[in-house]
Protein backbone atom coordinates (compact mmCIF):
# COMPACT_ATOMS: atom_id res chain seq x y z
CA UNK A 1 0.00 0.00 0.00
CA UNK A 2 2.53 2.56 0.95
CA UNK A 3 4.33 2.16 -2.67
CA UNK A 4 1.18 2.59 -4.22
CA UNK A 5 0.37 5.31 -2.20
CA UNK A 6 4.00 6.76 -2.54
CA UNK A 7 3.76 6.57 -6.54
CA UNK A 8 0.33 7.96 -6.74
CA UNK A 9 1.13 11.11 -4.80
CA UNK A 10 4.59 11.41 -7.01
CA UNK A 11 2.53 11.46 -9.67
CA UNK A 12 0.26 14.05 -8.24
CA UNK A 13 -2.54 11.75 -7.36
CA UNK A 14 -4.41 12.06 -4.42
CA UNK A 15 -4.55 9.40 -1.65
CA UNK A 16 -7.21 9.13 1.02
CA UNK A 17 -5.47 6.51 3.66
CA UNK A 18 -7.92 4.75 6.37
CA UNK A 19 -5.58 3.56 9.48
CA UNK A 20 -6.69 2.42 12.92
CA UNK A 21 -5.55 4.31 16.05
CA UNK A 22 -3.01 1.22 16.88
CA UNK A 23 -1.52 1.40 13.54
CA UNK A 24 -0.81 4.55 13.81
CA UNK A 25 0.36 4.47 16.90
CA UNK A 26 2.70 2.14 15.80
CA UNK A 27 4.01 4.18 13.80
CA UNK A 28 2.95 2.86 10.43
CA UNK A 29 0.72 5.63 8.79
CA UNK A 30 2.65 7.63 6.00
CA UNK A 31 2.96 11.39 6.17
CA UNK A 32 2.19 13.28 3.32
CA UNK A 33 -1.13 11.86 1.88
CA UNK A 34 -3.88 13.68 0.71
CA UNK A 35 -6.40 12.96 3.50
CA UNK A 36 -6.25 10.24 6.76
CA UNK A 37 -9.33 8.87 8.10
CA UNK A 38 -8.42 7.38 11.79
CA UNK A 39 -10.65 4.70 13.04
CA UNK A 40 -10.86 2.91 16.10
CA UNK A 41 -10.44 -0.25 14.89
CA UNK A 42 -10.05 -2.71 11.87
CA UNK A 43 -13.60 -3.10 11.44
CA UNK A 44 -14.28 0.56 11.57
CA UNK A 45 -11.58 1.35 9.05
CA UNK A 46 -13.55 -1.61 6.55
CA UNK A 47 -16.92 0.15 7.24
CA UNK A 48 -15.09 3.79 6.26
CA UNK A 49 -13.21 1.83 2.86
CA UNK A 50 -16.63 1.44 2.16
CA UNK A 51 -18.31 4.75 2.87
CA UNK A 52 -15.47 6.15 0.71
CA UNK A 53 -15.08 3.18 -1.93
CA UNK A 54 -16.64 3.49 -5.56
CA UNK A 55 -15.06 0.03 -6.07
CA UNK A 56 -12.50 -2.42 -4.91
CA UNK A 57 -9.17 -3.36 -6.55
CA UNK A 58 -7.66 -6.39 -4.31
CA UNK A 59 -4.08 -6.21 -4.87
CA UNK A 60 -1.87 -9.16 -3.94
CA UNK A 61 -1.35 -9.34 -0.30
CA UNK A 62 -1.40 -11.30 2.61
CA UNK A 63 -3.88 -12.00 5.56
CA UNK A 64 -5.45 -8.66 6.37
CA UNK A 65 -5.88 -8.34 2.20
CA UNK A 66 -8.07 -12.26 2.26
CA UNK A 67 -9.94 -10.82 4.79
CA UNK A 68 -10.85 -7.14 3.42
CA UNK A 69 -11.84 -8.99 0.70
CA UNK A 70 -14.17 -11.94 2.13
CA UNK A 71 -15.78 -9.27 3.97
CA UNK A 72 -16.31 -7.04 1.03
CA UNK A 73 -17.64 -9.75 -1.00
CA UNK A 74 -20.21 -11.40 2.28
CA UNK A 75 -21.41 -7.72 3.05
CA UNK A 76 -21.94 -7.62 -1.26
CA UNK A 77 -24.00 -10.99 -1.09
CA UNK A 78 -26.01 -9.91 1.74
CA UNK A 79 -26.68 -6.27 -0.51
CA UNK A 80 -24.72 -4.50 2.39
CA UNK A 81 -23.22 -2.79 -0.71
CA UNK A 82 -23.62 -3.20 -5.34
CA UNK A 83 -19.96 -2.11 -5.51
CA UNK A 84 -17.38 -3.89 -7.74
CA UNK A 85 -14.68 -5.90 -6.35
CA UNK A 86 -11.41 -6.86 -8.71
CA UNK A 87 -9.19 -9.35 -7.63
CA UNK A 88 -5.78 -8.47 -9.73
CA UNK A 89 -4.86 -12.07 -10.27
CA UNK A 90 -1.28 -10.81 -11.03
CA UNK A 91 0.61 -14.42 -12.60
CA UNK A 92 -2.12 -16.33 -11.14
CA UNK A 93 -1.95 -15.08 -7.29
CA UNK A 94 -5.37 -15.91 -6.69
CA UNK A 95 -5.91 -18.87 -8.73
CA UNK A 96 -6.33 -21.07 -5.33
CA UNK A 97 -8.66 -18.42 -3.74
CA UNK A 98 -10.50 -19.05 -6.73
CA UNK A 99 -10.88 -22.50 -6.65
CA UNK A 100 -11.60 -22.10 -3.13
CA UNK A 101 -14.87 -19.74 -3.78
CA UNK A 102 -15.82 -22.53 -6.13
CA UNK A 103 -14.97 -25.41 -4.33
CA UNK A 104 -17.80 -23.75 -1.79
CA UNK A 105 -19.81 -23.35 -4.51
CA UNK A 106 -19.88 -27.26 -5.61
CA UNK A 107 -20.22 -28.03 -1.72
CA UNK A 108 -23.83 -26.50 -1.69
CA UNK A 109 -22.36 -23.74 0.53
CA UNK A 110 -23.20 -20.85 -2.01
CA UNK A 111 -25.39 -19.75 -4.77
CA UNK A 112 -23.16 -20.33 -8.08
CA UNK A 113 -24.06 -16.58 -8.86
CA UNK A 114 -21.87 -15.31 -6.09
CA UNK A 115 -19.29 -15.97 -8.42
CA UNK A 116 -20.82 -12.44 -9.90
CA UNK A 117 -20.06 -10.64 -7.62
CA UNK A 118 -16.26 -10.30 -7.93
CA UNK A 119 -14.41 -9.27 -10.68
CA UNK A 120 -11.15 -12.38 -11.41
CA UNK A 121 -8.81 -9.88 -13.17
CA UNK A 122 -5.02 -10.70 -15.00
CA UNK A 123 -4.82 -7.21 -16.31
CA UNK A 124 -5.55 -3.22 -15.60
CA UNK A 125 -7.89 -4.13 -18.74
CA UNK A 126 -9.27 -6.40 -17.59
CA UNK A 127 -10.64 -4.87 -14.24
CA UNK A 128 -11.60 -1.48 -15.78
CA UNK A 129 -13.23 -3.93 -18.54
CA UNK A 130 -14.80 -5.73 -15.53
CA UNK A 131 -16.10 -2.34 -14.05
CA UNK A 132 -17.64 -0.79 -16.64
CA UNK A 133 -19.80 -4.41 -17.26
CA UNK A 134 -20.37 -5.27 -13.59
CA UNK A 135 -23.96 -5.38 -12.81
CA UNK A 136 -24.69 -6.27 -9.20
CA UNK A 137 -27.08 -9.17 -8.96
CA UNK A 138 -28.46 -10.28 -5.49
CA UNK A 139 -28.03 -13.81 -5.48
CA UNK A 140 -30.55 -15.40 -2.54
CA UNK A 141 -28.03 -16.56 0.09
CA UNK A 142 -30.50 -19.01 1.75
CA UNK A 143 -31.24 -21.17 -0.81
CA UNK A 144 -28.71 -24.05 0.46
């Protein structure tokens, strides 16, 4: 994030950063950014993304980034929110997450349409190309 943040800015971008008191406290929020939200806690910095969010590009990443993510696309399912959500399946990165959301699917543990919901990117094409086709489409949760 903060090389993305870092390059936007450098290219005279604008960068709205979202960090929870403890992170900061830590010592991990970058100067210099547009605007910074402070929350009081993870889940109050994912309800703010999404206050401030027109759409979602998941970068690769690590825990925090599989769980932004899940919780982005349950809150979509449940029509907490119609925004898009990319994944940017850079060389394949999220080929097993995937196959995971569809292994669920085969299981009975989700609606097939879910699959909707998120965007499975390779390219910057290919999300904005994803965008500018995504139609949210409530799939009904409860039917398994």
């Amino acid at each position: 994030m903060r090389t993305i943040a870092t390059s936007t800015l450098n290219a005279g971008g604008q960068v709205l950063g979202i960090i929870p008191s403890f992170l900061k406290n830590m010592g991990l929020a970058l100067d210099g950014l547009t605007e910074t939200i402070e929350t009081t806690n993870m889940d109050e910095r994912k309800e703010e993304m999404l206050r401030q969010s027109d759409a979602f590009i998941v970068l690769p990443g690590g825990f925090g980034t599989y769980e932004e993510f899940t919780t982005m696309l349950s809150w979509s399912q449940i029509n907490i929110h119609q925004k898009p959500i990319a994944l940017f399946n850079i060389n394949g990165y999220y080929d097993d997450i995937v196959a995971m959301l569809q292994k669920t699917i085969d299981a009975g543990f989700a609606p097939a349409e879910n699959l909707s919901l998120f965007i499975d990117a390779t390219s910057i094409e290919g999300i904005f190309d994803g965008f500018n086709h995504f139609h949210h489409e409530l799939p009904y949760k409860y039917v398994n």
